[in-house]
N, C-alpha and C. Protein backbone atom coordinates (compact mmCIF):
# COMPACT_ATOMS: atom_id res chain seq x y z
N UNK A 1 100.01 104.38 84.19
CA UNK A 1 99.43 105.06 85.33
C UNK A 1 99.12 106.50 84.96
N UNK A 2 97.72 107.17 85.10
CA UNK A 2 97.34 108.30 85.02
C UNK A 2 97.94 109.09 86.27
N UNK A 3 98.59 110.43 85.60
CA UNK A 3 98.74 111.36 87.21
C UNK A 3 97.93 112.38 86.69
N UNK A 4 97.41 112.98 87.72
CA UNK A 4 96.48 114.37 87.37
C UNK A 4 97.85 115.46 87.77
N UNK A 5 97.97 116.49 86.73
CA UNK A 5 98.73 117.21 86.52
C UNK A 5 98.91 118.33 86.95
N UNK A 6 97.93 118.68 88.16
CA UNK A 6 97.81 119.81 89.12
C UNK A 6 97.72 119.02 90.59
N UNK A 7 98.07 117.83 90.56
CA UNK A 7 98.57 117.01 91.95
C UNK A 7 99.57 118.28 92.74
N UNK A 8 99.53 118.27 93.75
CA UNK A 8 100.76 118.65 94.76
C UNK A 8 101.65 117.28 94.82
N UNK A 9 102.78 117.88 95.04
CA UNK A 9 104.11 117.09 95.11
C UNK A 9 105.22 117.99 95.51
N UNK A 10 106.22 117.45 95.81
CA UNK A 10 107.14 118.41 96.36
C UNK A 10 108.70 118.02 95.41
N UNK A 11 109.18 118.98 95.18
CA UNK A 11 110.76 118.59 94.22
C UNK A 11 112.06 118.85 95.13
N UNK A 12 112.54 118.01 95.39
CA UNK A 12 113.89 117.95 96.49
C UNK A 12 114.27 119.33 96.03
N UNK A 13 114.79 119.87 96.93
CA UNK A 13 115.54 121.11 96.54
C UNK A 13 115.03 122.61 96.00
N UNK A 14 113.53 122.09 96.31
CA UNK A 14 112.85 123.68 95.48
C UNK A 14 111.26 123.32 95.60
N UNK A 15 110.89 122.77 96.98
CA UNK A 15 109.69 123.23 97.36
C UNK A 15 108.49 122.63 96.93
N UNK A 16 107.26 122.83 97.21
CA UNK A 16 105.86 121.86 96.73
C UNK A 16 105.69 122.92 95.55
N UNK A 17 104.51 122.02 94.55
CA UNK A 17 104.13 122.64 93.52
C UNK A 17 103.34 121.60 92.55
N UNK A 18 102.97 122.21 91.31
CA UNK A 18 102.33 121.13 91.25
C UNK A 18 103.11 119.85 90.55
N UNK A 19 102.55 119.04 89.48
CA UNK A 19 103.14 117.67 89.22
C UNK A 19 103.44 118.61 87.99
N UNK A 20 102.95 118.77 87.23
CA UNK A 20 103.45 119.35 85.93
C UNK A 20 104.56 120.45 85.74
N UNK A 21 104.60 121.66 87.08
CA UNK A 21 105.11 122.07 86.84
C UNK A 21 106.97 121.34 87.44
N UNK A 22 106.52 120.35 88.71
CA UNK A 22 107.97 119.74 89.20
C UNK A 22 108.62 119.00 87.91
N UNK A 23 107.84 118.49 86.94
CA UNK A 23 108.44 117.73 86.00
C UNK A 23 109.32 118.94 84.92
N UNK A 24 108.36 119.77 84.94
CA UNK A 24 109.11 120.72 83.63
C UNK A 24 110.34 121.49 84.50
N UNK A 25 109.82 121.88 85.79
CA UNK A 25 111.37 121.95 86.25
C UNK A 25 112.82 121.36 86.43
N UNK A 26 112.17 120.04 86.58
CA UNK A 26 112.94 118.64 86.39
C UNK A 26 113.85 118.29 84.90
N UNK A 27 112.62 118.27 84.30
CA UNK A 27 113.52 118.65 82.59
C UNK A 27 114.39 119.71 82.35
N UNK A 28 114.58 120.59 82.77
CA UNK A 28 114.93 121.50 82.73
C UNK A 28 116.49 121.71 83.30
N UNK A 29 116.64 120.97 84.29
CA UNK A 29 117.82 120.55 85.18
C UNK A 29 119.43 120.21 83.92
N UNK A 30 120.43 120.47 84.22
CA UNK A 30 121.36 119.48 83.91
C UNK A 30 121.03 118.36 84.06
N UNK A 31 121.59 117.09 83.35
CA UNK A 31 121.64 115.74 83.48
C UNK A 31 121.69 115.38 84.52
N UNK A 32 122.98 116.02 85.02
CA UNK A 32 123.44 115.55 86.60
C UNK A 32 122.51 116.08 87.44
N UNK A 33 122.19 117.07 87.24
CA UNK A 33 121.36 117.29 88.59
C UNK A 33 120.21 116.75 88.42
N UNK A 34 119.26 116.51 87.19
CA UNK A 34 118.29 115.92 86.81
C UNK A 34 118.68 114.50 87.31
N UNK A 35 119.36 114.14 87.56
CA UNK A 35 119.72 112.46 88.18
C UNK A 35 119.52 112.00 89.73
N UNK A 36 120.07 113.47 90.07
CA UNK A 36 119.88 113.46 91.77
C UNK A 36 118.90 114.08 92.00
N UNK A 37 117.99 114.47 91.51
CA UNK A 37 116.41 115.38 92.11
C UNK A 37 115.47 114.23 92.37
N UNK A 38 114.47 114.83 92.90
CA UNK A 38 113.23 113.48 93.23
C UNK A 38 111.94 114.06 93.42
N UNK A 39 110.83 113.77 93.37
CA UNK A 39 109.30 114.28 93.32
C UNK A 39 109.02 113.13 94.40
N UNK A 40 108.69 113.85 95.31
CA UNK A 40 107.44 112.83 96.29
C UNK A 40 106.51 113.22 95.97
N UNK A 41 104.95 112.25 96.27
CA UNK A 41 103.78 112.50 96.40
C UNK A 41 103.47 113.51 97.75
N UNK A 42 102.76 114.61 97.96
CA UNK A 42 102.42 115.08 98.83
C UNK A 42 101.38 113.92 100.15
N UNK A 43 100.57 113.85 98.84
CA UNK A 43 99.73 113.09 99.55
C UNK A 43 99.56 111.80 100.40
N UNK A 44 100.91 110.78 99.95
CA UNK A 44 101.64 110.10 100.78
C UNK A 44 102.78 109.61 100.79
N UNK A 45 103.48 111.09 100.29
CA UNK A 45 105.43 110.83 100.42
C UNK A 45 105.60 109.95 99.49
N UNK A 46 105.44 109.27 98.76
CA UNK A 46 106.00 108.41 97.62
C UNK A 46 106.80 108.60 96.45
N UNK A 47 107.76 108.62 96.28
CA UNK A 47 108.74 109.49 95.36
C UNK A 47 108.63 108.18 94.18
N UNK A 48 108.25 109.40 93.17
CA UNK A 48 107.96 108.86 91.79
C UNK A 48 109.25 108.67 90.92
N UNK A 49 109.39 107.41 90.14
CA UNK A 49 110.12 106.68 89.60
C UNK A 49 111.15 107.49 88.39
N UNK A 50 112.14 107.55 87.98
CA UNK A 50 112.45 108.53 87.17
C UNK A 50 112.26 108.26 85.76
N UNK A 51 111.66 106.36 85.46
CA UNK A 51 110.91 106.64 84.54
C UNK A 51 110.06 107.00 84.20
N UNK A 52 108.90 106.90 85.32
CA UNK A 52 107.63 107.82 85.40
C UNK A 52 107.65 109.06 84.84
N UNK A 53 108.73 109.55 85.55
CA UNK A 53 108.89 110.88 85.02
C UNK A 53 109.43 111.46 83.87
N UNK A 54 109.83 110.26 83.43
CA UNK A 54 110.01 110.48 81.60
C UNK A 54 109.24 110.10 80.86
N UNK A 55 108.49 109.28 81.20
CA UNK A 55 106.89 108.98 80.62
C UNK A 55 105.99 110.36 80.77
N UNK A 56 105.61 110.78 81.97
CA UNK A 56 105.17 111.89 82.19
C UNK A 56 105.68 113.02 81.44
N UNK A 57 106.83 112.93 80.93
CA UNK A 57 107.41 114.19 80.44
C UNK A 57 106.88 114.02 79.02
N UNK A 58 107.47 113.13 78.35
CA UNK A 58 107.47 112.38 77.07
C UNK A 58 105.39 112.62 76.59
N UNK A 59 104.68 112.58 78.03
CA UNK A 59 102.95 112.49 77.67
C UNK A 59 103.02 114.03 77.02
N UNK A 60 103.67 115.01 78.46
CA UNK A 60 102.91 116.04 78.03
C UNK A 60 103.45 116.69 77.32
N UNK A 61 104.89 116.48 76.52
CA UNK A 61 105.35 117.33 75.67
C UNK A 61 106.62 118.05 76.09
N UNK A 62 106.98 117.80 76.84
CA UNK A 62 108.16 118.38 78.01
C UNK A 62 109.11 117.73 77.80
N UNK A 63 109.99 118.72 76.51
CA UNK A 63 111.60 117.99 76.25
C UNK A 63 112.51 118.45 76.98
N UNK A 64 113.49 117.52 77.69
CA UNK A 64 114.66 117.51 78.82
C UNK A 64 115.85 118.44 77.99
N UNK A 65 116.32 119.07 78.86
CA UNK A 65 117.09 119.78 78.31
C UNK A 65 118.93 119.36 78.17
N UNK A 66 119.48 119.63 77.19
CA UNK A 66 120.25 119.21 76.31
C UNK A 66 121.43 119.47 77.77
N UNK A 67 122.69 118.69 77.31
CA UNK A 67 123.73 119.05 78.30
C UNK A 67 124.54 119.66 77.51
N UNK A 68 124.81 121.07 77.53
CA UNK A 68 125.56 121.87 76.80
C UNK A 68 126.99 122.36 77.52
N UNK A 69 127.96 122.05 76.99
CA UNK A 69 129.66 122.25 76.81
C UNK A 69 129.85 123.78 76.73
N UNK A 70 129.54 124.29 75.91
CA UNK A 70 130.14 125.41 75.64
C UNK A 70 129.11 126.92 75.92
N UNK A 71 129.38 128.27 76.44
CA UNK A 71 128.60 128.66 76.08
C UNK A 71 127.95 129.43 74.79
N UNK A 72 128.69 129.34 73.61
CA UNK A 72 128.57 129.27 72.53
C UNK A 72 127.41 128.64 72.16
N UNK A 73 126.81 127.56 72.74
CA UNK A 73 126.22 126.91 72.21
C UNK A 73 124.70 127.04 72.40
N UNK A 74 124.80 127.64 73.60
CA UNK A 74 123.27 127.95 74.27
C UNK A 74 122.33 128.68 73.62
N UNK A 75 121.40 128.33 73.44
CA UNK A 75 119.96 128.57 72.61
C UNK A 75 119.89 130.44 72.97
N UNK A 76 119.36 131.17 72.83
CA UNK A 76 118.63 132.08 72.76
C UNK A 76 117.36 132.26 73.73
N UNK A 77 117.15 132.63 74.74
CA UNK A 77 116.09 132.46 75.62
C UNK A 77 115.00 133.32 74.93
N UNK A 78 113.65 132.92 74.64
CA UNK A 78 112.79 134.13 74.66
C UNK A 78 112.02 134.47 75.58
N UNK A 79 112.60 135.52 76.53
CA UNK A 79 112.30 135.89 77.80
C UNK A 79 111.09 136.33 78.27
N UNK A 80 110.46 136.12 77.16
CA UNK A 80 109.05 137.25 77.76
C UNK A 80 108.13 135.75 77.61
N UNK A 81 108.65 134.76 77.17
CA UNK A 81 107.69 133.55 77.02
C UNK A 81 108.16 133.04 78.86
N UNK A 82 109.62 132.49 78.56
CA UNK A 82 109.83 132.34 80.13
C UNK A 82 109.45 133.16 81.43
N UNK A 83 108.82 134.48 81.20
CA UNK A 83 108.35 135.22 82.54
C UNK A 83 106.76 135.08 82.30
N UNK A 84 106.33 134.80 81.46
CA UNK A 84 104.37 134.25 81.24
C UNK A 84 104.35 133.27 81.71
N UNK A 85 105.42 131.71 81.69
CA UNK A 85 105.26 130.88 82.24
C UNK A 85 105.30 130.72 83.67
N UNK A 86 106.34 131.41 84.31
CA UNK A 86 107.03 131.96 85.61
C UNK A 86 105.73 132.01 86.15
N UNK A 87 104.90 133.32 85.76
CA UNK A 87 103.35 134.09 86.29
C UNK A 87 102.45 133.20 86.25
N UNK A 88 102.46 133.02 85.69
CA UNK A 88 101.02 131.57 85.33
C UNK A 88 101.18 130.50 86.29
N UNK A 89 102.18 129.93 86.19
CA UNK A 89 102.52 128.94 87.41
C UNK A 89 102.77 129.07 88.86
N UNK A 90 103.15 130.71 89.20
CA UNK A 90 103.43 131.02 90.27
C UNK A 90 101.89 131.40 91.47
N UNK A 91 101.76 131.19 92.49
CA UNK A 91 101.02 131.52 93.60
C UNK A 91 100.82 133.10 93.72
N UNK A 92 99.29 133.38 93.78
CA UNK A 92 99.31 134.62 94.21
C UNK A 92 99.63 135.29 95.53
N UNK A 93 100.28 135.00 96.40
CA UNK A 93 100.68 136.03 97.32
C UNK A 93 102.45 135.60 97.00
N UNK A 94 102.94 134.86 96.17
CA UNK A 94 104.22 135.15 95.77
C UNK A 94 104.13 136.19 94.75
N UNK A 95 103.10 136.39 93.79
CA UNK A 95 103.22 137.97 92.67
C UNK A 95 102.91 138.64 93.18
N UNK A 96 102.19 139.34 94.76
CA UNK A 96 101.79 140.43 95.19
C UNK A 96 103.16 140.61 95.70
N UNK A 97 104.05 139.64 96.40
CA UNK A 97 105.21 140.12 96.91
C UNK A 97 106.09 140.82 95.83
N UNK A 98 106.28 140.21 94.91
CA UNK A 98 107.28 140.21 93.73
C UNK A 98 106.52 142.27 93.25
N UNK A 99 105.31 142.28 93.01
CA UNK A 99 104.86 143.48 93.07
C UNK A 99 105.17 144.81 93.43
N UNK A 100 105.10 144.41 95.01
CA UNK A 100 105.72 145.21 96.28
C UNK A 100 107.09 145.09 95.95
N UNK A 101 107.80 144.95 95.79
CA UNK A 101 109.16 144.73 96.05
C UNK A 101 109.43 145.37 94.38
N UNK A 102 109.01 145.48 93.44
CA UNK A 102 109.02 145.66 92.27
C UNK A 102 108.81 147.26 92.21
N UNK A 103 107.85 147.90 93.01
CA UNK A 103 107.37 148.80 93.14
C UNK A 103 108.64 149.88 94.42
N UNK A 104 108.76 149.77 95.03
CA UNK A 104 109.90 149.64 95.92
C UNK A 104 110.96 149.99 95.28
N UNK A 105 111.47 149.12 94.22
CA UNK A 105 113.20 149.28 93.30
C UNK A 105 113.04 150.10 92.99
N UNK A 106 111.46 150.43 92.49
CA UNK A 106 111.35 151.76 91.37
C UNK A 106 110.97 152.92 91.26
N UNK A 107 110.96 152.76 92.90
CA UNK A 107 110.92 154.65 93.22
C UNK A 107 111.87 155.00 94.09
N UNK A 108 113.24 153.97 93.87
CA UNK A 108 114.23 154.53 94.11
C UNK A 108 114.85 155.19 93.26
């Protein structure tokens, strides 16, 4: 099954958005919580399969993230890649807010 990857859908627990980005958020999850999350279709509520969504992940390149024990063990974030992705994916009247409010901290 083809999904178009700027579909609306909604991710239990964190709002509509699109399909690509609910999945990479999805990957992204602990195991456990990655177990209990769910994607409906916007368009008619249909909550997509969680192999779907490892197919889908597996298409576009979107590796699930590891269940890590210790924090010793945790990768290295490179933060300025994770806040390009953040922007890019995010809605513009959520970065005009983030702006304002940015602008605000910093003339205190």
């Amino acid at each position: 099954m083809t999904s178009d990857p700027e579909e609306s859908v909604r991710l239990q627990g964190y709002g509509e958005m699109t399909l690509r980005t609910a999945v990479t958020t999805m990957m992204l999850l602990a195991p456990r919580e990655r177990a209990d999350a769910a994607i409906f279709r916007v368009r008619d509520g249909v909550r997509l399969a969680s192999s779907e969504i490892a197919e889908l992940a597996s298409e576009w390149g979107i590796e699930p993230a590891p269940e890590i024990r210790s924090p010793k063990l945790v990768p290295e974030q490179d933060w300025t890649y994770v806040v390009r992705g953040m922007v890019r994916e995010a809605p513009l009247p959520a970065l005009m807010i983030a702006f304002m409010v940015g602008m605000l901290v910093a003339r205190r």
